[in-house]
Protein backbone atom coordinates (compact mmCIF):
# COMPACT_ATOMS: atom_id res chain seq x y z
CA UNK A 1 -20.96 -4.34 -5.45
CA UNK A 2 -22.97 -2.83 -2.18
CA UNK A 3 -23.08 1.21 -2.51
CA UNK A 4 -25.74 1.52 -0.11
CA UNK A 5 -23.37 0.83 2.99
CA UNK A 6 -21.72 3.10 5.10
CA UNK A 7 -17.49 2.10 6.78
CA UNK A 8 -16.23 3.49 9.22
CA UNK A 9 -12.45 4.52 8.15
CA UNK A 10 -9.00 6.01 10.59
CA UNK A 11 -5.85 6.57 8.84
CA UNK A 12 -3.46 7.04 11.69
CA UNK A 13 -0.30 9.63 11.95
CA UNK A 14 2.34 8.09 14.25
CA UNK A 15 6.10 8.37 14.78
CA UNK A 16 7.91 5.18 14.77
CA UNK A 17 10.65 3.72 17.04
CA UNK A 18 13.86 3.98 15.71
CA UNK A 19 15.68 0.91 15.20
CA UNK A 20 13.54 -1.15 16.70
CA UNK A 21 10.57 -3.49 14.69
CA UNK A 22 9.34 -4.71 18.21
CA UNK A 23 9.12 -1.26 19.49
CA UNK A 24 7.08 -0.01 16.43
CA UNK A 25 4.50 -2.72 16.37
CA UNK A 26 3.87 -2.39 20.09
CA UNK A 27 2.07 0.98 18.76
CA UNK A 28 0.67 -0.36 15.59
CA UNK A 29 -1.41 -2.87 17.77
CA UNK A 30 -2.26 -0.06 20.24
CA UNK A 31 -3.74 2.26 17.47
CA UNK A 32 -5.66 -0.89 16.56
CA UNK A 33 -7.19 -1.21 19.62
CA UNK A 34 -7.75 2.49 20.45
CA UNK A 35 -9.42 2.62 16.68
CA UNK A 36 -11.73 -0.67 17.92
CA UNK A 37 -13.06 1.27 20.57
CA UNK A 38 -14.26 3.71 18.12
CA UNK A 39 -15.86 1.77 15.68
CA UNK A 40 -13.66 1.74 13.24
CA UNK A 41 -13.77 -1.05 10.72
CA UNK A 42 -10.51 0.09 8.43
CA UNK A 43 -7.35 1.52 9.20
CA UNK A 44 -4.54 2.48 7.21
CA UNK A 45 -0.89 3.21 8.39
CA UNK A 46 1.86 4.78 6.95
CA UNK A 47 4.03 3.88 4.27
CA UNK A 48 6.80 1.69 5.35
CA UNK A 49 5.79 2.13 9.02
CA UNK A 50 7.28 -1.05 10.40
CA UNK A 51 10.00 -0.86 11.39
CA UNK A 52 10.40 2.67 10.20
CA UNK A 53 10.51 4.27 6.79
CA UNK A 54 14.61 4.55 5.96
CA UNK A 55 15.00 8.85 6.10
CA UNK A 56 18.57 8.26 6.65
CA UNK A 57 18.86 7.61 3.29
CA UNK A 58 17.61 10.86 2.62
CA UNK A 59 20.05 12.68 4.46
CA UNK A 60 22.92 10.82 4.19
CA UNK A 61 25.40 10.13 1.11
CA UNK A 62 25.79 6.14 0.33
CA UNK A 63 29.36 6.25 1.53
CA UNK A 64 28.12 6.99 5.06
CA UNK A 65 24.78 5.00 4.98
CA UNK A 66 25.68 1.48 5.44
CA UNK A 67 25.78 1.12 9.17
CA UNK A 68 21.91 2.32 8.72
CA UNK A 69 21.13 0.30 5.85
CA UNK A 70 22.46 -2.58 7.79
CA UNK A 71 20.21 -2.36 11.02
CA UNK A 72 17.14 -2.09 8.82
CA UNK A 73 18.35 -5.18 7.66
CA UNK A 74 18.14 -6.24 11.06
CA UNK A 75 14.50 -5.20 11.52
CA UNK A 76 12.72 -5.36 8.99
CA UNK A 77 10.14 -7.81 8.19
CA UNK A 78 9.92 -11.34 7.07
CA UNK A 79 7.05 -12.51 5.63
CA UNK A 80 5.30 -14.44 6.66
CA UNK A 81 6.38 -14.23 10.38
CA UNK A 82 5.78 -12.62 14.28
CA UNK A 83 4.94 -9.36 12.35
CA UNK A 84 1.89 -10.52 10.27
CA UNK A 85 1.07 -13.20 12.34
CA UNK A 86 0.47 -10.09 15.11
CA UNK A 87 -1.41 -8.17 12.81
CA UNK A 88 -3.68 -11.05 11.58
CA UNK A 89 -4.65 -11.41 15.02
CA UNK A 90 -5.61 -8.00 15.38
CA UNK A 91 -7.83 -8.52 12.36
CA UNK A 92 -9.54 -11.19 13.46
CA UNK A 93 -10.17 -10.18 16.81
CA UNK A 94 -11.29 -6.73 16.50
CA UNK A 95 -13.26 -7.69 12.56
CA UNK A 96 -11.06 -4.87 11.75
CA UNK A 97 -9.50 -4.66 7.77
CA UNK A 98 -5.85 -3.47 8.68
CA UNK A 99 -3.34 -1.85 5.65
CA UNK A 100 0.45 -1.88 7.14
CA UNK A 101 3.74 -0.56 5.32
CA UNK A 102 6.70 -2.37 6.36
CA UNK A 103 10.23 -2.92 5.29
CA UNK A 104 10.25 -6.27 3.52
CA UNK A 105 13.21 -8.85 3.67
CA UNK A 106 13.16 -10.85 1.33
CA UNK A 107 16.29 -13.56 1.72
CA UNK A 108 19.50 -10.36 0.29
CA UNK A 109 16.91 -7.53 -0.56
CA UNK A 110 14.63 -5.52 0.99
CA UNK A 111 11.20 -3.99 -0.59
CA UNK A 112 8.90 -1.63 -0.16
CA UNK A 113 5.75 -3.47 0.99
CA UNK A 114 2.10 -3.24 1.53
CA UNK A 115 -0.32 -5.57 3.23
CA UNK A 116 -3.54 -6.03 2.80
CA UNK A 117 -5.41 -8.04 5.99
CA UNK A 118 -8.92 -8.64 5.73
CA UNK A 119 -11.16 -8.83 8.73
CA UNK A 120 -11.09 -12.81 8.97
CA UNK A 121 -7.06 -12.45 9.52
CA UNK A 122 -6.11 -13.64 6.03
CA UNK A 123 -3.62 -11.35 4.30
CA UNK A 124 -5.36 -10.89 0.96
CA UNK A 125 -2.57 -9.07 -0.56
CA UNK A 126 1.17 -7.92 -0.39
CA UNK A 127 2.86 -5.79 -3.36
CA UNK A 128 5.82 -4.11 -3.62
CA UNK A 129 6.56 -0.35 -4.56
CA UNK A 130 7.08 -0.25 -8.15
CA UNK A 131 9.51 1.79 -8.38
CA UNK A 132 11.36 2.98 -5.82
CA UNK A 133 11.89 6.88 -5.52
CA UNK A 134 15.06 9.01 -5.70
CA UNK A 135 17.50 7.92 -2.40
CA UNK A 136 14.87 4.64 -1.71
CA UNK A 137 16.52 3.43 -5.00
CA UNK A 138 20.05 2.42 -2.82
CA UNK A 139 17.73 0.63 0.26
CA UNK A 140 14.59 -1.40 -1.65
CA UNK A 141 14.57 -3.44 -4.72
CA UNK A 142 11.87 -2.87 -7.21
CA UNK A 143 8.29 -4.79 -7.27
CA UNK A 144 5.78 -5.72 -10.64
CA UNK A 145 2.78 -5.83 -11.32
CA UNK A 146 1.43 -8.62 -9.66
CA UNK A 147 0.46 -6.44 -6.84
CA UNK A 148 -1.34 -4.01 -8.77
CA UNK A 149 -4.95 -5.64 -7.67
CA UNK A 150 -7.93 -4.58 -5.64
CA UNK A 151 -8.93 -6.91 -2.88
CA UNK A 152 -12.72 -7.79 -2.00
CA UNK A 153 -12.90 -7.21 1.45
CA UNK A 154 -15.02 -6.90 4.40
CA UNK A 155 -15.70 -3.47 3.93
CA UNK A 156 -15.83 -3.27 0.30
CA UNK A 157 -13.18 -3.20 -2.78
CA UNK A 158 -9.72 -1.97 -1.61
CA UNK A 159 -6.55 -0.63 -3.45
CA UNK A 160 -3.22 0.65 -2.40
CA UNK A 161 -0.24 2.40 -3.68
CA UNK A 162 2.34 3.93 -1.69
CA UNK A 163 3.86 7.80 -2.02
CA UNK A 164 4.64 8.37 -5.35
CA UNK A 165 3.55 5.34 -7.21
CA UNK A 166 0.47 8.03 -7.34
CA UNK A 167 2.38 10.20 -9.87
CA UNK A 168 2.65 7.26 -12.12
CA UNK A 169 -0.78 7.88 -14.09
CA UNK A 170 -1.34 4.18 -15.14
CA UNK A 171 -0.26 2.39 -12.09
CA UNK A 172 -3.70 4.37 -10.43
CA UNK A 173 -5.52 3.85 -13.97
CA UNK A 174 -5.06 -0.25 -13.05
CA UNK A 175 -6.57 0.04 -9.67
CA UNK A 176 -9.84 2.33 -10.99
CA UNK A 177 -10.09 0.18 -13.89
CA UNK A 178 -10.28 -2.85 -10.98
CA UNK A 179 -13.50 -0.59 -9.68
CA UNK A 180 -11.83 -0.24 -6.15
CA UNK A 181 -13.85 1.66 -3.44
CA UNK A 182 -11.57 2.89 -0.91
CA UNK A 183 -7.52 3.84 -2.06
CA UNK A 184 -5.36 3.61 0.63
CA UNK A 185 -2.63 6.01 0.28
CA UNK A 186 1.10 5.85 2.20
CA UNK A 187 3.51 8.53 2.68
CA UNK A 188 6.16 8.96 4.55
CA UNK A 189 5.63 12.20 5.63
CA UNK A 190 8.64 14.66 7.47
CA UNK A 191 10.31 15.12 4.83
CA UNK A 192 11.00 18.55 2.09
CA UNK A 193 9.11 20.62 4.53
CA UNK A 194 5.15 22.05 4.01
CA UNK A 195 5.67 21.97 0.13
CA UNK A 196 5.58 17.99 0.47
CA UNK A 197 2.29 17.89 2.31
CA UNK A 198 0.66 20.38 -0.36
CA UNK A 199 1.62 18.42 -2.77
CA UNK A 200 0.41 15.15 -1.48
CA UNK A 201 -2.66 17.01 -0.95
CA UNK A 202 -3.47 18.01 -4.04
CA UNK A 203 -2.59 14.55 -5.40
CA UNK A 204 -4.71 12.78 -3.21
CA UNK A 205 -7.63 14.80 -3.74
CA UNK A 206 -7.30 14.44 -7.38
CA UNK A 207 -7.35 10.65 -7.13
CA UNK A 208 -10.21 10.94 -5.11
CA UNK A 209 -12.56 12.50 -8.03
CA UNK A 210 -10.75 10.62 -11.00
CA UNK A 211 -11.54 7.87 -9.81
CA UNK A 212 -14.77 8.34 -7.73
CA UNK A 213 -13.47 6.20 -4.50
CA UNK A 214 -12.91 7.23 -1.19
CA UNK A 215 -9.10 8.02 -0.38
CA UNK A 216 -7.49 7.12 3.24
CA UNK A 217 -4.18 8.09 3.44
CA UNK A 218 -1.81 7.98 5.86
CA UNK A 219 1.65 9.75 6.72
CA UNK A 220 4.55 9.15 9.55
CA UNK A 221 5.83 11.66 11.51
CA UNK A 222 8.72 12.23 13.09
CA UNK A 223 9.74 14.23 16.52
CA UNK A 224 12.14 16.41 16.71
CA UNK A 225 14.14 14.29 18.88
CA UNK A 226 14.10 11.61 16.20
CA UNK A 227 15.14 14.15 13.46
CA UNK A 228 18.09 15.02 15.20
CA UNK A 229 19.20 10.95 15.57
CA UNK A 230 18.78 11.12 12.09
CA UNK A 231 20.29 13.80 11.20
CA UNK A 232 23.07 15.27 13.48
CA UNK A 233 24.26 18.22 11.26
CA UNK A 234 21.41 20.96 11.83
CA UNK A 235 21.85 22.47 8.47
CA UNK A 236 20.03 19.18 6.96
CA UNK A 237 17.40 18.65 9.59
CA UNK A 238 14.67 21.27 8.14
CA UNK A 239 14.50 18.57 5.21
CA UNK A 240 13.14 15.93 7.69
CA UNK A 241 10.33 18.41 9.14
CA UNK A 242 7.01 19.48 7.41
CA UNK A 243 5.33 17.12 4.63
CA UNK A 244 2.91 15.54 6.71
CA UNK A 245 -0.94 15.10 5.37
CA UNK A 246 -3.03 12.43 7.02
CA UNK A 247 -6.56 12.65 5.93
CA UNK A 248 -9.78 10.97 4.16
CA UNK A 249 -11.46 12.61 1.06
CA UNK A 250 -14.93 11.63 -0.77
CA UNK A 251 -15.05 10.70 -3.99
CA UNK A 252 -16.12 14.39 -4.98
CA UNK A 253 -12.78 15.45 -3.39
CA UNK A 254 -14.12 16.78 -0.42
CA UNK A 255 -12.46 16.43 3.52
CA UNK A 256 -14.39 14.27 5.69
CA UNK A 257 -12.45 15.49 8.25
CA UNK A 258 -9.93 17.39 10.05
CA UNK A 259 -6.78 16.11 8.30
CA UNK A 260 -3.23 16.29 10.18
CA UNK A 261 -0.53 18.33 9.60
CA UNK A 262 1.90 17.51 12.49
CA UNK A 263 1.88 15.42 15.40
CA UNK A 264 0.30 11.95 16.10
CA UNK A 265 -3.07 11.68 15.89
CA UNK A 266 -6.14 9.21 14.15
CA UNK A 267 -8.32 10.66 11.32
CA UNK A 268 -11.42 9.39 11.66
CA UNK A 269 -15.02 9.35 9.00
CA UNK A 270 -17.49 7.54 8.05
CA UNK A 271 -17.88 6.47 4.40
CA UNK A 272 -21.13 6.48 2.83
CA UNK A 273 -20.87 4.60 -0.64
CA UNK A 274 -23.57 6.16 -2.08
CA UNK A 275 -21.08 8.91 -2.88
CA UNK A 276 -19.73 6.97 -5.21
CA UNK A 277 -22.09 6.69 -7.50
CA UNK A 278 -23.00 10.58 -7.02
CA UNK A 279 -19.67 11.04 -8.32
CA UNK A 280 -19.91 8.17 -11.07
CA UNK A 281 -22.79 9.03 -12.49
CA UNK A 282 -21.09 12.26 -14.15
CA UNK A 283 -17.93 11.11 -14.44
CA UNK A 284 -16.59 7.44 -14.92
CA UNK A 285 -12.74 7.30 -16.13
CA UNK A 286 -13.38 3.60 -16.61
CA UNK A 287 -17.24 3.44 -17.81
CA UNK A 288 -19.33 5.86 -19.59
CA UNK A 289 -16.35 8.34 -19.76
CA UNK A 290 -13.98 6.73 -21.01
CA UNK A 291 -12.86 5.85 -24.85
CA UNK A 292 -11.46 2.98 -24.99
CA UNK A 293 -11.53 2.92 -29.08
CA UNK A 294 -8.84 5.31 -28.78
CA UNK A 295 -6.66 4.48 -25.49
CA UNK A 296 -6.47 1.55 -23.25
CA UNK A 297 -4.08 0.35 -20.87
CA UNK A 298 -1.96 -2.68 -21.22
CA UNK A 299 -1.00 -4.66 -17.91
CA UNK A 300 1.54 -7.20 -16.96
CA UNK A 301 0.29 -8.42 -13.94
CA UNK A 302 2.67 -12.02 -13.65
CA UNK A 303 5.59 -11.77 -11.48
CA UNK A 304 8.78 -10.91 -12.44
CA UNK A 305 11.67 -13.97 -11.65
CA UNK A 306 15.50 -13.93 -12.00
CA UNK A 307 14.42 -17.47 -14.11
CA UNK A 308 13.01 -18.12 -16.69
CA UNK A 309 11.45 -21.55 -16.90
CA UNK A 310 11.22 -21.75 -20.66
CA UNK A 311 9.58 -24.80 -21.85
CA UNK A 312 12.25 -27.18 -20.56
CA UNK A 313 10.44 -28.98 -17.47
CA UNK A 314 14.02 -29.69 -16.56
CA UNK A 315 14.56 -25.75 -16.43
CA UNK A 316 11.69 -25.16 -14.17
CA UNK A 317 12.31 -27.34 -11.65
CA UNK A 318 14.71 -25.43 -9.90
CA UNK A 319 12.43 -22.59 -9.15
CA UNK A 320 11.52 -23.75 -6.21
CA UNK A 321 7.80 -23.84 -4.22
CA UNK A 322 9.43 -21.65 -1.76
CA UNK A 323 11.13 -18.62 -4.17
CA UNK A 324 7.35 -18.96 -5.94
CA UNK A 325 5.80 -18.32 -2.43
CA UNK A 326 7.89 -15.57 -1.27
CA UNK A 327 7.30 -13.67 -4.66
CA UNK A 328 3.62 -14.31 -4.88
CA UNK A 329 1.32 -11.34 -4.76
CA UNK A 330 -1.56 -13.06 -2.03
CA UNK A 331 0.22 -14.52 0.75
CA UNK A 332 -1.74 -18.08 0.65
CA UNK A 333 -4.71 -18.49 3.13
CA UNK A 334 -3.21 -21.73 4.12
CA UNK A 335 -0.45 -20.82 6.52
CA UNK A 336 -1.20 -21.14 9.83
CA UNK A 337 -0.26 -17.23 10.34
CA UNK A 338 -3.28 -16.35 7.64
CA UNK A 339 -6.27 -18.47 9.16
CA UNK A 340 -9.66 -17.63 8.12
CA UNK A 341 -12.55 -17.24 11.26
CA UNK A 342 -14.85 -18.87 8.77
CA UNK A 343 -15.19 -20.82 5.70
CA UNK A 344 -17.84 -18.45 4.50
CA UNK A 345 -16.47 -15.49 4.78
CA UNK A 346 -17.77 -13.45 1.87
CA UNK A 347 -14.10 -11.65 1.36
CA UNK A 348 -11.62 -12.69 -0.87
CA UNK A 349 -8.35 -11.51 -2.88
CA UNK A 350 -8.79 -10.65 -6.51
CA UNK A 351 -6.34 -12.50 -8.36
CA UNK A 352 -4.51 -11.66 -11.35
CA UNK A 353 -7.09 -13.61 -14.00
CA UNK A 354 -10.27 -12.05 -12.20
CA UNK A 355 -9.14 -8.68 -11.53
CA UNK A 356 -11.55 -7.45 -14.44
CA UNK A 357 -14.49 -9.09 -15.58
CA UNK A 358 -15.72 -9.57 -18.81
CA UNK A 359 -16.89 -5.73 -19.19
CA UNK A 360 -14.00 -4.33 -18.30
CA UNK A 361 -11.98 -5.56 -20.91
CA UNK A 362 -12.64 -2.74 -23.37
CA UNK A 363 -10.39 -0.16 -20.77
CA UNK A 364 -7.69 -3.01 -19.40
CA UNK A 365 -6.05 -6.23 -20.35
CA UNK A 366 -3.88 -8.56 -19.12
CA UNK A 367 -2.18 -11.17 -20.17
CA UNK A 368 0.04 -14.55 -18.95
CA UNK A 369 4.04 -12.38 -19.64
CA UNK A 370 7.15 -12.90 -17.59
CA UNK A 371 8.58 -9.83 -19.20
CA UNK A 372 12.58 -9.63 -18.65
CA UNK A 373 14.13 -7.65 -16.04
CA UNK A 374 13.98 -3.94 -16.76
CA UNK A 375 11.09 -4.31 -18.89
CA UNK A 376 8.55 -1.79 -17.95
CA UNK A 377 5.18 -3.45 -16.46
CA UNK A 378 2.69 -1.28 -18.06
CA UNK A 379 2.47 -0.19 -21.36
CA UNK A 380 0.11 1.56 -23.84
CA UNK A 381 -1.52 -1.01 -26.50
């Protein structure tokens, strides 16, 4: 891995528009371009971003939320289709590594998802939230541990997780143990009030020096305008204001500047790797500091199915190539909406088998498991 290079990183704050997936991605690809302009080589946007994040489920009971839950049915995104072929595009043309949140329809269910596009085009990755949080539980079905990789890219070894997958200790010890570079962080953000944002801080920052990587992370915000469409009783709109923290952090836990607090805007610093080895050389959670004789962590990484294909051949035929496709964690290179600008291209996804190499056994494991619905996808050995 190259620590001597320097990456020029934005995580952007934007509001979304409402209801609409075409409306939305008209300013995903204009923060693209306006981050080109500057240089800017990465960019991160927030959770669930297109076509919106679902707030009305935060505000409304489930006995009132189905004419919502329906038209983000209507939006949200297939994959693949228009949304990443757009966004591949962007990639490609502006050499730019893009990580989107959108609202994933998958056939009846919708998910959580993040992409990963490198700066060929080629979507190296797309996970699901593990566990959906709170009110998300009644809009998104849950994802596994297939997505829990780190993706070589153009501008070094990238992880994500969205909101509060960061309170789930082992979920972030997978993606340090994977030696990623840069964490890309999505939140929501307008939501709870200032308490959320503080508390995003400090978790952020903390992932930051644990696991000696830069952190980009990205929230949405909403306008006031928007919060009363959400919301139209006044008495629960204060819960959709506040909670905003878009910002990028050294691996010693440090701003690299400005981060934002309300309003749109583009956070914007360069990374200089050799940071992380500054950092790493005192503390390694996955090298010279950690024990693995006495804890390790044991990950599932093979995608969960609603069948199992046993050892009957006759049982596994009916899963077919396209249910495999749609659950797979890397979109394949080979659709036309994924093309690669060359052959050569030094980027490519980590899959599940090559995640860690041969030294990093001794602090994670994996092995070939369809666990059983419900069955949790990490454990401790």
């Amino acid at each position: 891995m190259d620590y001597s290079q320097t990456v020029k990183a934005a995580a952007v704050q934007l509001s979304p528009v409402l209801h609409s997936q075409s409306g939305t991605m008209e300013k995903v690809l204009n923060a693209i371009e306006d981050a080109a302009k500057e240089g800017v080589q990465l960019i991160v946007f927030p959770e669930t971003f297109v076509p919106y994040y679902p707030y009305f489920s935060f505000v409304l009971p489930p006995v009132l939320m189905g004419k919502a839950h329906m038209q983000l049915y209507e939006e949200a995104v297939e994959i693949p289709g228009p949304v990443t072929e757009a966004v591949s595009h962007a990639a490609r043309k502006h050499q730019m590594v893009i990580v989107l949140g959108v609202n994933e329809r998958d056939k009846g269910s919708l998910y959580n998802a993040q992409l990963i596009f490198d700066a060929t085009g080629e979507c190296l990755l797309k996970r699901r939230k593990l566990t959906p949080t709170y009110h998300e539980r009644m809009v998104w079905g849950q994802g596994d541990g297939s997505g829990l990789q780190v993706c070589e890219t153009a501008v070094g070894r990238v992880g994500a997780l969205a909101c509060w997958e960061h309170y789930n200790p082992l979920a972030r010890y997978s993606l340090m143990a994977a030696h990623e570079q840069i964490h890309c962080g999505q939140f929501p953000g307008s939501m709870v009030g200032d308490i959320f944002g503080e508390q995003t801080e400090v978790t952020m920052r903390h992932h930051a020096l644990e696991s000696g990587c830069f952190v980009v992370n990205s929230t949405g915000w909403l306008t006031p305008e928007q919060i009363a469409m959400i919301a139209p009783n006044e008495a629960l709109q204060k819960v959709l204001r506040g909670g905003c923290y878009t910002a990028i952090i050294s691996p010693e836990g440090v701003h690299l500047c400005e981060p934002i607090r309300s309003g749109e805007g583009m956070a914007i610093a360069t990374l200089d790797f050799s940071l992380i080895t500054k950092r790493k050389r005192m503390m390694d959670s996955v090298g010279h500091y950690a024990r693995p004789d006495l804890l390790q962590l044991k990950l599932k990484q093979s995608p969960y199915s609603v069948v199992d294909p046993g050892v009957d051949s006759g049982v596994a035929s009916v899963i077919s190539s396209d249910f495999v496709s749609s659950n797979s964690a890397k979109i394949p290179s080979s659709s036309s909406l994924f093309p690669s600008s060359s052959s050569s291209s030094p980027s490519s996804s980590s899959s599940p088998s090559s995640s860690f190499s041969d030294e990093d056994t001794s602090v994670a494991s994996s092995e070939p498991f369809i666990p059983p619905l419900n069955t949790p996808t990490q454990t401790y050995a």
